[in-house]
N, C-alpha and C. Protein backbone atom coordinates (compact mmCIF):
# COMPACT_ATOMS: atom_id res chain seq x y z
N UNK A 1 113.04 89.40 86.17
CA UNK A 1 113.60 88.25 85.47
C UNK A 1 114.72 88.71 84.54
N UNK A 2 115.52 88.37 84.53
CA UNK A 2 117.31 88.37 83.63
C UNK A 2 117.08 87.21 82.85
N UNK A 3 117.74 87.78 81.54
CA UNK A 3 117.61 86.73 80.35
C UNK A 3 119.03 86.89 80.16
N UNK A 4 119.61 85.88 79.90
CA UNK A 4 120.96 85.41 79.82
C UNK A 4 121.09 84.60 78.23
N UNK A 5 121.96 85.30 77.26
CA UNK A 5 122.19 83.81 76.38
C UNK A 5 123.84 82.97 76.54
N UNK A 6 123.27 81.79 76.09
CA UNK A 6 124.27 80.90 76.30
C UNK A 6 123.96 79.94 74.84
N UNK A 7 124.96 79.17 74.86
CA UNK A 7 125.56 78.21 73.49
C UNK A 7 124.40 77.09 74.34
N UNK A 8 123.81 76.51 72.78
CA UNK A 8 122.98 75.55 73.16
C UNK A 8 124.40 74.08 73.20
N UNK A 9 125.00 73.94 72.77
CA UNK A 9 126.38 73.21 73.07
C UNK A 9 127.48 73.41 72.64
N UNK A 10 128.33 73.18 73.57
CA UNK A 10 129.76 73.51 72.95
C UNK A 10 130.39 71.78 73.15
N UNK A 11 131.38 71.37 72.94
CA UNK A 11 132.38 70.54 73.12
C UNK A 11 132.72 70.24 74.85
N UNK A 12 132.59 68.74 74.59
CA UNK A 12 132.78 68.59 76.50
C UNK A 12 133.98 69.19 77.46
N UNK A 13 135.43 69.16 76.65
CA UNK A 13 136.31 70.04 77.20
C UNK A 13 135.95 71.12 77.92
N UNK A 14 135.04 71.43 76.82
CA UNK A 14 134.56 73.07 78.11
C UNK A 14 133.44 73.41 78.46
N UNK A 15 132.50 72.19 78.34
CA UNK A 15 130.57 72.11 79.13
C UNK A 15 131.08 72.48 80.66
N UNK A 16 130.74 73.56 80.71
CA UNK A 16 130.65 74.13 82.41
C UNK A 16 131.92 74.77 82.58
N UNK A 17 132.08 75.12 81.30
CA UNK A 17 133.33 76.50 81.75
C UNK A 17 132.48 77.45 80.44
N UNK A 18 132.13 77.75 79.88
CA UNK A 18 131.61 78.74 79.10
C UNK A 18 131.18 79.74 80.27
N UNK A 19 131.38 81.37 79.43
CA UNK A 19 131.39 82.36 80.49
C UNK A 19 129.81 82.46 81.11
N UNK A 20 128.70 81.76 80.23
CA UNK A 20 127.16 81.91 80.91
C UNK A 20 127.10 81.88 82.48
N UNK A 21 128.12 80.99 82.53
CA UNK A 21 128.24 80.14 84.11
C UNK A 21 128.49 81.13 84.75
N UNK A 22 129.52 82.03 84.66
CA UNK A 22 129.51 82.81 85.41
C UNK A 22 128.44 83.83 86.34
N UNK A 23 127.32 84.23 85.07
CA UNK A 23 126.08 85.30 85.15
C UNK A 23 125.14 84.34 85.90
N UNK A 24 124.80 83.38 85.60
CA UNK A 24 124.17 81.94 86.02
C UNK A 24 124.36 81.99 87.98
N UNK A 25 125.46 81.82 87.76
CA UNK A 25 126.26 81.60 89.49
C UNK A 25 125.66 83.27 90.26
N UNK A 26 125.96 84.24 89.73
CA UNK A 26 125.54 85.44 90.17
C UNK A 26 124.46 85.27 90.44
N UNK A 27 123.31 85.19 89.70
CA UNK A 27 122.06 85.12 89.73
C UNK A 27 121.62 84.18 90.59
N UNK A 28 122.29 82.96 90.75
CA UNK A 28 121.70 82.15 91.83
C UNK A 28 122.61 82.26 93.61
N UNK A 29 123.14 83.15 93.23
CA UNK A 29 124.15 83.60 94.88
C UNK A 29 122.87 84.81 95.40
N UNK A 30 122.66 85.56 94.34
CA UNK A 30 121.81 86.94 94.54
C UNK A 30 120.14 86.16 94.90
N UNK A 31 119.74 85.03 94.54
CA UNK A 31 118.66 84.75 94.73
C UNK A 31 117.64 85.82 93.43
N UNK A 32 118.06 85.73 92.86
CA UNK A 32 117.61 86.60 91.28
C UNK A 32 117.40 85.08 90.16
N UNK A 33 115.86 85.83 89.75
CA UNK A 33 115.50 84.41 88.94
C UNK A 33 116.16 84.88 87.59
N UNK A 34 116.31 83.89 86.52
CA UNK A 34 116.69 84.37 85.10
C UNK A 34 116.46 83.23 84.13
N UNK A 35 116.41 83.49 83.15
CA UNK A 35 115.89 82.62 82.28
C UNK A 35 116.77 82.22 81.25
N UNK A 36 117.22 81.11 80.20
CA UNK A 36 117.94 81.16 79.54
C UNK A 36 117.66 80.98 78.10
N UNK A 37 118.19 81.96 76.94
CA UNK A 37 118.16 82.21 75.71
C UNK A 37 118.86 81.37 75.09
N UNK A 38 118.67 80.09 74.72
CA UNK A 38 119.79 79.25 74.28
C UNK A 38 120.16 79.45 72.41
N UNK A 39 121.26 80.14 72.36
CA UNK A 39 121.29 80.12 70.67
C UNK A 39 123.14 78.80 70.36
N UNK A 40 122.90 78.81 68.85
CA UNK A 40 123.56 77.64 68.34
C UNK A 40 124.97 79.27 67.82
N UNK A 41 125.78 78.36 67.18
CA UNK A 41 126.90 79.25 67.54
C UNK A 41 127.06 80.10 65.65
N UNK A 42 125.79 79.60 64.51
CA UNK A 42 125.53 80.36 63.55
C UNK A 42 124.61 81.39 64.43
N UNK A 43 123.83 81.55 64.83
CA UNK A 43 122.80 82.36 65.81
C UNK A 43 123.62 83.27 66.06
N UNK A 44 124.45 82.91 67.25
CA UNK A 44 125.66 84.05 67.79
C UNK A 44 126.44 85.13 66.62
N UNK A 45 126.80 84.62 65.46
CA UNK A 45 127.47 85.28 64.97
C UNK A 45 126.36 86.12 63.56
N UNK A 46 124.88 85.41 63.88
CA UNK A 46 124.41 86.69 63.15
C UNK A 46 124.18 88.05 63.25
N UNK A 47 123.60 89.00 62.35
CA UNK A 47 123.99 90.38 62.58
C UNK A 47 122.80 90.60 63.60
N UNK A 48 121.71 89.73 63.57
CA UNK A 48 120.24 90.45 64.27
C UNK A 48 120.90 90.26 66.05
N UNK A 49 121.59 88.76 66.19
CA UNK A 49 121.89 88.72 67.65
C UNK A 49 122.99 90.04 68.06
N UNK A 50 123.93 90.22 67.22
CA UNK A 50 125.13 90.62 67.20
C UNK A 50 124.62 92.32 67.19
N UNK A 51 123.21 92.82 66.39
CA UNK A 51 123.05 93.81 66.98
C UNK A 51 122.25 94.18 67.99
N UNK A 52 121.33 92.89 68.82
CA UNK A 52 120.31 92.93 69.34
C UNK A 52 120.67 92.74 71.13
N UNK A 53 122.33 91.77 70.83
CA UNK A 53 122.48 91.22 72.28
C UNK A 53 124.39 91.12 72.05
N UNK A 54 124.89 91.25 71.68
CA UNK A 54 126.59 90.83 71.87
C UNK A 54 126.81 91.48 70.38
N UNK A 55 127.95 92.54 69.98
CA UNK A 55 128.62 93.28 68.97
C UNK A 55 129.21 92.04 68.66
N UNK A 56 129.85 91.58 69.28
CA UNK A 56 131.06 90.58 68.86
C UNK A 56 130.47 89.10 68.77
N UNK A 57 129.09 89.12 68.65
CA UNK A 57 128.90 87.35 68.33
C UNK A 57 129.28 86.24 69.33
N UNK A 58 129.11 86.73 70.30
CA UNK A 58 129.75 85.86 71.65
C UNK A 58 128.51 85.46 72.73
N UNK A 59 128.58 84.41 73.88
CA UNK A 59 127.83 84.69 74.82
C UNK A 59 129.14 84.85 75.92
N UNK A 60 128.25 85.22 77.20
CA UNK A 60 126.88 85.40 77.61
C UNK A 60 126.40 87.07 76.67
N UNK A 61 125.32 87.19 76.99
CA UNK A 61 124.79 88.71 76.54
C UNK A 61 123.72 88.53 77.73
N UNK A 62 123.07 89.68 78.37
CA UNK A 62 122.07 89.71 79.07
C UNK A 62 121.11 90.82 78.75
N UNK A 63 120.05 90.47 79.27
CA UNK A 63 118.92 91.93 79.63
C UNK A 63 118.73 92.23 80.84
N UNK A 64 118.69 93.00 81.37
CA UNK A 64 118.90 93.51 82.52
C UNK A 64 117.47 94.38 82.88
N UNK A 65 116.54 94.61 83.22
CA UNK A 65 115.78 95.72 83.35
C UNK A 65 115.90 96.41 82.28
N UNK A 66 115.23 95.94 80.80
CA UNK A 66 115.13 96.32 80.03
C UNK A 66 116.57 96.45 79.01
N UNK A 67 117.76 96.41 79.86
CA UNK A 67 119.07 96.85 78.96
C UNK A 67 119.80 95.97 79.02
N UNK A 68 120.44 96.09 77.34
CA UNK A 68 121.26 94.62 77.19
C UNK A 68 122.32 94.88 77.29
N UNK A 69 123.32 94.02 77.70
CA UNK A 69 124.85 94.00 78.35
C UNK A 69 125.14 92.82 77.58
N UNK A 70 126.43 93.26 78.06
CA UNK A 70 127.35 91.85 76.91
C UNK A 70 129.05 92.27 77.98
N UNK A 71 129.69 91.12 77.96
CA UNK A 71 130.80 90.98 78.84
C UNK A 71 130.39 90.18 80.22
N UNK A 72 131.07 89.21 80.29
CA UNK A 72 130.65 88.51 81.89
C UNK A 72 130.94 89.34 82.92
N UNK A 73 132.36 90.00 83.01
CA UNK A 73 132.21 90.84 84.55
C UNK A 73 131.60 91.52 84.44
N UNK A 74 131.03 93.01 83.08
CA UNK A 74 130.03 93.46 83.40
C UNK A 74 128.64 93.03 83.86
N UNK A 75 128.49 92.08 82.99
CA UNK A 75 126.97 91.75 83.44
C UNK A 75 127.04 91.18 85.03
N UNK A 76 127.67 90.34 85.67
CA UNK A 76 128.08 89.54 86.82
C UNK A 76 127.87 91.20 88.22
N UNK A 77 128.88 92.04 87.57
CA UNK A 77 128.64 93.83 88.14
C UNK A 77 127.27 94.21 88.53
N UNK A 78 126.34 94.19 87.33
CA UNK A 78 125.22 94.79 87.32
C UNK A 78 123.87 93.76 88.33
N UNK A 79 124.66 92.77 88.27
CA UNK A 79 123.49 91.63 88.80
C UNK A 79 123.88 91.94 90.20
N UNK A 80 125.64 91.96 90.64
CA UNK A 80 125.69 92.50 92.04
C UNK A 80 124.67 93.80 93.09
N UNK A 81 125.01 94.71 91.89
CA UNK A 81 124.89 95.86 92.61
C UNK A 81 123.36 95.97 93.27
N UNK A 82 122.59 94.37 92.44
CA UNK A 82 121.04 94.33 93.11
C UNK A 82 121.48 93.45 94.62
N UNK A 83 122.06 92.96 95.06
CA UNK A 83 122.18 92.22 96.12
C UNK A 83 123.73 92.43 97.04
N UNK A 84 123.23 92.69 98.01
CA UNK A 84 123.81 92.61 98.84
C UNK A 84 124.71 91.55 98.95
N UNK A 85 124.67 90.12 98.76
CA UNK A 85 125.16 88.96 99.07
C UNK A 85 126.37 88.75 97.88
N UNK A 86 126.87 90.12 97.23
CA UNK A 86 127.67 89.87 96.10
C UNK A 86 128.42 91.06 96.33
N UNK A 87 128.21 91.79 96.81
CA UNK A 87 128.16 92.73 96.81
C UNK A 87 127.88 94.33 98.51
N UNK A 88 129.25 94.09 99.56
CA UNK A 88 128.77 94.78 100.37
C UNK A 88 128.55 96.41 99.88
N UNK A 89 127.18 96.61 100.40
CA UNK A 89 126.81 98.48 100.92
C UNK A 89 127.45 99.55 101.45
N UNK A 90 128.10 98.79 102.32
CA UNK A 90 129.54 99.93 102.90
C UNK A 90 130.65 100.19 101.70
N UNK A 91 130.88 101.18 101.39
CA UNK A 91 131.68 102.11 100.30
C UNK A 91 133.03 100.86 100.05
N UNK A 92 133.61 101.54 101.12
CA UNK A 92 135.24 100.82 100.99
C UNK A 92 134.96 99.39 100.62
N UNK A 93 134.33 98.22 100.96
CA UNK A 93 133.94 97.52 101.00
C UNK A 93 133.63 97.29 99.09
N UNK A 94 132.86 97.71 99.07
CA UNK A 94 132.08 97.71 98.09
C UNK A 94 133.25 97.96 96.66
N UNK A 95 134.25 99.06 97.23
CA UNK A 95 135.01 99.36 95.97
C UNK A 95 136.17 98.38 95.98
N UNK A 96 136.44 97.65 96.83
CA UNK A 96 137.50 96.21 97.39
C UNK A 96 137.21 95.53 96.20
N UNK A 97 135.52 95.01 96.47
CA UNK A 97 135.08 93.88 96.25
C UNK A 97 135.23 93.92 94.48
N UNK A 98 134.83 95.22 94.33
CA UNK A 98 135.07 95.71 92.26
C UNK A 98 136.38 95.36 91.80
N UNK A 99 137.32 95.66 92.99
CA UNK A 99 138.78 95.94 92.54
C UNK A 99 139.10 94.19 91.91
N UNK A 100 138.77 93.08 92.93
CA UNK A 100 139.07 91.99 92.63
C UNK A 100 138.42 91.74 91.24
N UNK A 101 136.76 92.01 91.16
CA UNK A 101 136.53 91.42 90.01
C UNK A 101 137.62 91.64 89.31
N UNK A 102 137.73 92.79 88.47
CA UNK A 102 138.82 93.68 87.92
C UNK A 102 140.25 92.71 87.31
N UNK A 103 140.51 92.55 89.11
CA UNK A 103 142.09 92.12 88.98
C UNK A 103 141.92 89.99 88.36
N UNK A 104 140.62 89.42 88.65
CA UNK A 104 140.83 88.20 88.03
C UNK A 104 140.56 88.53 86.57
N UNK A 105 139.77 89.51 86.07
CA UNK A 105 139.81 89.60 85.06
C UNK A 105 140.99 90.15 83.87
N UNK A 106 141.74 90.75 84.40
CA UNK A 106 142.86 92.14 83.71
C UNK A 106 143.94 91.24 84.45
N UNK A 107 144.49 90.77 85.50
CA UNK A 107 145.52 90.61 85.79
C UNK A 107 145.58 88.65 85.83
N UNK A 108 144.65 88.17 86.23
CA UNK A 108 145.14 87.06 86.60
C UNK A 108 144.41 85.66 84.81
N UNK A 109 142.95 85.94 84.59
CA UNK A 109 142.54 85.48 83.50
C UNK A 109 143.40 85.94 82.27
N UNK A 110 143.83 87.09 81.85
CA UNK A 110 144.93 87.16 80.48
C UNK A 110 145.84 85.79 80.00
N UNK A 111 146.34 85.25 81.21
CA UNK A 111 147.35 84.37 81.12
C UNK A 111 146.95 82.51 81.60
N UNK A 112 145.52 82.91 82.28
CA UNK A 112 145.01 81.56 82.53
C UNK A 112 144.22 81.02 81.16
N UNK A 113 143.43 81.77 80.63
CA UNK A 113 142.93 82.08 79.58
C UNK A 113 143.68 81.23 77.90
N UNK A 114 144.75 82.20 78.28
CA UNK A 114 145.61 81.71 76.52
C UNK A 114 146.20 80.23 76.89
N UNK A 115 146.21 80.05 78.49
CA UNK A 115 146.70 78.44 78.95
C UNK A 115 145.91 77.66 78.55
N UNK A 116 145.17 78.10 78.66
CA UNK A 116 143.77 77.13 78.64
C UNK A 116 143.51 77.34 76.76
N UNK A 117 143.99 77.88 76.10
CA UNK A 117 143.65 78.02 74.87
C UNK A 117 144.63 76.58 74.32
N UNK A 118 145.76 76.59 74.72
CA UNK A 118 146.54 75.78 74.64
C UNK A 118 146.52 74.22 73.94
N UNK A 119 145.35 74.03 74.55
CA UNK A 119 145.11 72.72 73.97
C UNK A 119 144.08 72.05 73.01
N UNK A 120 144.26 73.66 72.05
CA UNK A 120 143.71 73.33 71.26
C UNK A 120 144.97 73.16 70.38
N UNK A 121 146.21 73.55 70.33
CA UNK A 121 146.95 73.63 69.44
C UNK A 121 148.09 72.74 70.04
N UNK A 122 147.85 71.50 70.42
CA UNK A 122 148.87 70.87 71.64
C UNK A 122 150.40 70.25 70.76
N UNK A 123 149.83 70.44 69.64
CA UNK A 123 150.46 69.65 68.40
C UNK A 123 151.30 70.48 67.29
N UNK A 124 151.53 71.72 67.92
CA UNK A 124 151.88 72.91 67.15
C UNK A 124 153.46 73.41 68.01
N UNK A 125 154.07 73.70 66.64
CA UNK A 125 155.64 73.70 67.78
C UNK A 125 154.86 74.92 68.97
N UNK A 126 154.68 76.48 68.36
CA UNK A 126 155.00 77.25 68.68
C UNK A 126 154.56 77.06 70.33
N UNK A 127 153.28 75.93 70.80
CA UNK A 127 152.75 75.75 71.95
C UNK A 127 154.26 75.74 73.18
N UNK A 128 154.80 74.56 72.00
CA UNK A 128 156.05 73.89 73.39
C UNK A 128 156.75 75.20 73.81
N UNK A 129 156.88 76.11 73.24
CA UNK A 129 157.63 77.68 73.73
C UNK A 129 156.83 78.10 74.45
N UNK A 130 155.84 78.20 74.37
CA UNK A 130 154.53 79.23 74.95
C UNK A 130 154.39 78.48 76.71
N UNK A 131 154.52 77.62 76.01
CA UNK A 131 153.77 76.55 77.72
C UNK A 131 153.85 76.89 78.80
N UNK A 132 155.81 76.72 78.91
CA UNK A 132 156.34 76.71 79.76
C UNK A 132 156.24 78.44 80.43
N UNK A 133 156.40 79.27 79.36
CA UNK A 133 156.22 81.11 79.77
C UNK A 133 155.07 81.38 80.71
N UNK A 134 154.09 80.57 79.91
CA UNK A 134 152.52 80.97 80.29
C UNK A 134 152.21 80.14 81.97
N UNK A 135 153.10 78.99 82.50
CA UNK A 135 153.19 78.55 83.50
C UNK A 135 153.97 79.42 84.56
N UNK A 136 154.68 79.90 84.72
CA UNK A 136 155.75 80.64 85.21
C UNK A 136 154.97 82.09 85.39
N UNK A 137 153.86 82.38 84.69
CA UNK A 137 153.29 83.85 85.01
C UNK A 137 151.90 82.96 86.00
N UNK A 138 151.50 82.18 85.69
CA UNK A 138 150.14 81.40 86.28
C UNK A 138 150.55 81.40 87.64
N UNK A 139 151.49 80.60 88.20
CA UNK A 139 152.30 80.28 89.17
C UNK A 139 152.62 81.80 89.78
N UNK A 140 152.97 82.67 89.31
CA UNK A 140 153.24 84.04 90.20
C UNK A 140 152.24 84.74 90.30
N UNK A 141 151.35 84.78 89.43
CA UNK A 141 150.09 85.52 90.14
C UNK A 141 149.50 84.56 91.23
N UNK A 142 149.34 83.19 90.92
CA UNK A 142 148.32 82.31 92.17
C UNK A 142 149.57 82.46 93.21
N UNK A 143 150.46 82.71 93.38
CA UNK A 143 151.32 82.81 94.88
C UNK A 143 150.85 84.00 95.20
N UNK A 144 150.95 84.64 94.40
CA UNK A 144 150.16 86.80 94.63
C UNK A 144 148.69 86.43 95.32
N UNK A 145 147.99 85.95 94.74
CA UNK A 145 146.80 85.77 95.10
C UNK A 145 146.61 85.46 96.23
N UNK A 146 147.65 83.99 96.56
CA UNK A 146 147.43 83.60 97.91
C UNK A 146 147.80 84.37 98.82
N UNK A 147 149.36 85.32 98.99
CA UNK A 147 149.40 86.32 100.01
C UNK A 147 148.37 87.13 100.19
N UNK A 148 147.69 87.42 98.91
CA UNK A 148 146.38 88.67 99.78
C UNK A 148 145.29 87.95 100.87
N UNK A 149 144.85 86.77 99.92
CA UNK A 149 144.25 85.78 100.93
C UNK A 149 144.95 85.65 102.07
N UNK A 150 145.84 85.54 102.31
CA UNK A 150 146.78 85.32 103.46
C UNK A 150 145.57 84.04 104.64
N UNK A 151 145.31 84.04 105.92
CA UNK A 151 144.44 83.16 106.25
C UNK A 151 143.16 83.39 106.33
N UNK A 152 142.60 84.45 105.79
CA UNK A 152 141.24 84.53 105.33
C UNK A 152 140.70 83.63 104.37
N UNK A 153 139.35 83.45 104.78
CA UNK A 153 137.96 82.83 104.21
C UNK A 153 138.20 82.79 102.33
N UNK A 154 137.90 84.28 102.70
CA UNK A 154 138.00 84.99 101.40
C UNK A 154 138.86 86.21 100.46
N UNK A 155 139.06 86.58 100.01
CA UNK A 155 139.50 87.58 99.38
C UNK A 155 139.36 88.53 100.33
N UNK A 156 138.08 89.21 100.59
CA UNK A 156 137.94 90.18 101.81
C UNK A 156 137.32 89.42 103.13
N UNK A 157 136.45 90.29 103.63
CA UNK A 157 136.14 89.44 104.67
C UNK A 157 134.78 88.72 104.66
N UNK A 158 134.60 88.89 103.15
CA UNK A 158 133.10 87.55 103.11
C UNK A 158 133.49 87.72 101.61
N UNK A 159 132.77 86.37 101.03
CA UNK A 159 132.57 86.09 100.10
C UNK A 159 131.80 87.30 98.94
N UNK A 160 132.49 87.89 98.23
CA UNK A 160 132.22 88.61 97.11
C UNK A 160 132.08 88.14 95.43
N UNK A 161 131.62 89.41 94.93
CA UNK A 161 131.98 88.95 93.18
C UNK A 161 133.28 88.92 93.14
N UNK A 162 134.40 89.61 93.39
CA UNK A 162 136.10 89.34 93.65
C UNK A 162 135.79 87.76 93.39
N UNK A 163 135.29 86.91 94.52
CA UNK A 163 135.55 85.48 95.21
C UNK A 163 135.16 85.02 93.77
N UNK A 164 134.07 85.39 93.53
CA UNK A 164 133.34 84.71 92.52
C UNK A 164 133.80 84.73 91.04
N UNK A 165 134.49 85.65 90.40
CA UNK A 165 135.22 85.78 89.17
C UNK A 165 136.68 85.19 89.60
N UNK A 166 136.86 85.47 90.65
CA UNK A 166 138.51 85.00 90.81
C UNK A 166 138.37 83.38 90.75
N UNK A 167 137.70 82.32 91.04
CA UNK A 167 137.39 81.10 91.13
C UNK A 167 136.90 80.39 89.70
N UNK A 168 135.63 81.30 89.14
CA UNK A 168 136.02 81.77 87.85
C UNK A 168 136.89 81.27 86.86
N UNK A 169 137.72 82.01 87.04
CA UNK A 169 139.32 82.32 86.17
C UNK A 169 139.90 80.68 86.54
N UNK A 170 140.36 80.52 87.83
CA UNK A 170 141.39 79.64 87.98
C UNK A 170 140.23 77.94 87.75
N UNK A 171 139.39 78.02 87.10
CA UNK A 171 138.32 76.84 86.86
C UNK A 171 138.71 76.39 85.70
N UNK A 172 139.16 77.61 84.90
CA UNK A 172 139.48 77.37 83.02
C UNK A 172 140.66 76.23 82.81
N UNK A 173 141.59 76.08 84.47
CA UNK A 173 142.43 75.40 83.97
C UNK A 173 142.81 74.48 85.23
N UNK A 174 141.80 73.94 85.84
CA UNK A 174 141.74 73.19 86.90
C UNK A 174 142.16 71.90 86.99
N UNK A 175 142.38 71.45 86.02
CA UNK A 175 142.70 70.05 85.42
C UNK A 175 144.38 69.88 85.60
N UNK A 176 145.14 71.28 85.64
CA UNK A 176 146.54 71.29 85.95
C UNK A 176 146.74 71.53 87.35
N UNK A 177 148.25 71.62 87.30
CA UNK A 177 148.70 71.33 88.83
C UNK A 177 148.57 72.88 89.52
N UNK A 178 148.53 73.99 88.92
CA UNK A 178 148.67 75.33 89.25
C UNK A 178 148.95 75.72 90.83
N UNK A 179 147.61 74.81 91.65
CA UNK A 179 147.19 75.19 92.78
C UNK A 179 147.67 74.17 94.00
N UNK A 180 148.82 73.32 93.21
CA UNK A 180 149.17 72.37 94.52
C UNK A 180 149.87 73.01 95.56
N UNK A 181 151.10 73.75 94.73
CA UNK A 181 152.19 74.81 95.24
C UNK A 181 151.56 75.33 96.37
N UNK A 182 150.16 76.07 96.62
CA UNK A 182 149.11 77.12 97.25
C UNK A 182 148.39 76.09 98.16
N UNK A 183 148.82 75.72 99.30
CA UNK A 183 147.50 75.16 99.92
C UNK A 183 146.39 75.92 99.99
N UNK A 184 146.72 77.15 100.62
CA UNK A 184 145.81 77.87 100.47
C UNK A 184 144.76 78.26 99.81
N UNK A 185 145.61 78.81 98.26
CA UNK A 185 144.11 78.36 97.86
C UNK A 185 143.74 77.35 97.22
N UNK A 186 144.27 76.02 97.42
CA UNK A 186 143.66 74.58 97.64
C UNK A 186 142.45 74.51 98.10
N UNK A 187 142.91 75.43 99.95
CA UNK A 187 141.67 75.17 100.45
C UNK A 187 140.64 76.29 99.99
N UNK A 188 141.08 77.69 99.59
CA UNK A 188 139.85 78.60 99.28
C UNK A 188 139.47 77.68 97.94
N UNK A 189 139.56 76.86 97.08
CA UNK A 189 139.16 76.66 96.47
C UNK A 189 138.20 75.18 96.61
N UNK A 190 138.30 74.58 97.09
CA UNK A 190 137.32 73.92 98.10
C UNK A 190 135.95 74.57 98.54
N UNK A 191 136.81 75.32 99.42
CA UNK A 191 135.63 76.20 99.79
C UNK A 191 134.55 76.81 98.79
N UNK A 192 134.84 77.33 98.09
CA UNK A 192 134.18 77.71 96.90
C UNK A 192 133.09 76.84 96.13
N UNK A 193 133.94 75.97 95.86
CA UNK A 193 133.22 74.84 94.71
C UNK A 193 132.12 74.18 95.90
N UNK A 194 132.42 74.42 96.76
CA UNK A 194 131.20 73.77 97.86
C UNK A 194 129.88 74.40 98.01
N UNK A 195 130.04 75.50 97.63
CA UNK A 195 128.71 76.68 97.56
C UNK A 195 127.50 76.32 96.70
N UNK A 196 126.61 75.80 97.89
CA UNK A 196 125.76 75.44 97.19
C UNK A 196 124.66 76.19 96.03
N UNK A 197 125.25 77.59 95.46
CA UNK A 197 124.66 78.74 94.60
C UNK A 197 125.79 77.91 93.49
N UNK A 198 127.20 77.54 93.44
CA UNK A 198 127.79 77.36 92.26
C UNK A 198 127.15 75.88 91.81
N UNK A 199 126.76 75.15 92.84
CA UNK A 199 126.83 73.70 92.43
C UNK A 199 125.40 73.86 91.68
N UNK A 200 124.07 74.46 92.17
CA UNK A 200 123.21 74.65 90.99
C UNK A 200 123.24 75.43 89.73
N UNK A 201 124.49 76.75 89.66
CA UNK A 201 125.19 77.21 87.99
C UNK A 201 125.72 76.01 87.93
N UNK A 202 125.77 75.35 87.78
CA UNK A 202 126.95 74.12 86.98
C UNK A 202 126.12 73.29 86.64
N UNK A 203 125.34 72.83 87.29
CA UNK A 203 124.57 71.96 87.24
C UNK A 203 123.26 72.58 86.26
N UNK A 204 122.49 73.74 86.18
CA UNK A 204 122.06 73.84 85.61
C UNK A 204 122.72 74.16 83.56
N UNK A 205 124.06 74.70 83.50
CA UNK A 205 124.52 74.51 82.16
C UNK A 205 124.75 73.29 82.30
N UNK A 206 125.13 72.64 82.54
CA UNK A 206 125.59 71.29 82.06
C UNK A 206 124.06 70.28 81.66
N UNK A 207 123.04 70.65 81.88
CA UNK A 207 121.40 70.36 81.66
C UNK A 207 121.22 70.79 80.41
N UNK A 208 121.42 72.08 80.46
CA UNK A 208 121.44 72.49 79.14
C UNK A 208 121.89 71.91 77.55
N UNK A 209 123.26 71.84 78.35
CA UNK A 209 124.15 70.97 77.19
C UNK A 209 123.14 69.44 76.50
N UNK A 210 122.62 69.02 77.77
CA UNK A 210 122.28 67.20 77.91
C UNK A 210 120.90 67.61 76.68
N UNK A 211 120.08 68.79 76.72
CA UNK A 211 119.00 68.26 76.16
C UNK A 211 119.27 69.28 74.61
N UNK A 212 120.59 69.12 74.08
CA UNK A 212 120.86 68.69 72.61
C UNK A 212 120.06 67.74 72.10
């Protein structure tokens, strides 16, 4: 059993984008049960959580077989490396599938991320400068993205943690046009959200949220 914490609520803007979802989705792709630690967001930033489960006062944090982790791709990593279905056994394969986590995290989330920060400050000059920059890098990585996809399924040749953090990332800001440009991954992203392992992570935070 994996113990996961997560925000007993955040603000509806972002019920079912908090990073829990991510570890959540792992755990239910892997067929791995886990349980959830729900703390309030004074909780998070005390010193007992902060030295017990997350340095930085944040969720997710996990336990793992006794050891606690903190960071979503790490923890999302460690939940792989138990299942196969996240994760192929064959080497090359296997180091592909890391590389993507990696690259939605380091290359493509940096800039989806501060987009998505955006509206909290929609009313602030410095945004109207920022906007347009932060669109123009969004837009060249999701064209990047889509050539590797090229007409594959997936990222590689099955569905990985790559698939799964990269979908991830481009969720934070789904509400914009980013992905019209890309049929492609229009359709990998379809594909995705159809998985019936994400539709019970979503569905189970967003439960969470309800019994505030």
């Amino acid at each position: 059993m994996i113990t996961i914490t997560a925000y007993k609520w955040v603000p509806p803007v972002v019920q079912g984008l908090v990073r829990d979802f991510r570890v959540r989705w792992a755990c239910e792709e892997a067929g791995i049960p886990y349980k959830i630690k729900l703390v309030d967001f004074a909780e998070a930033k005390s010193e007992g959580y902060r030295a017990a489960w997350q340095p930085f006062g944040q969720v997710p944090a996990a336990e793992i077989d006794g050891v606690p982790l903190f960071e979503s791709g790490a923890i999302v990593l460690a939940i792989a490396e138990k299942s196969e279905a996240l994760l192929p056994k064959e080497p090359a394969a296997r180091l592909r599938a890391i590389t993507w986590l990696f690259a939605a995290l380091n290359t493509v989330e940096i800039w989806v991320a501060e987009y998505g920060m955006l509206m909290f400050y929609k009313d602030q000059a410095w945004t109207k400068e920022r906007e347009p920059q932060l669109a123009e890098l969004i837009r060249r990585r999701y064209h990047e993205v889509a050539v590797a996809l090229g007409d594959k399924d997936y990222l590689e040749d099955r569905f990985t943690i790559g698939d799964l953090m990269m979908f991830s990332v481009m969720r934070i800001i789904a509400d914009h046009d980013f992905l019209v440009g890309e049929p492609k991954l229009v359709a990998y992203y379809k594909r995705i959200e159809a998985r019936p392992a994400f539709q019970r992570a979503l569905k189970a935070q967003l439960d969470d949220f309800e019994k505030r």
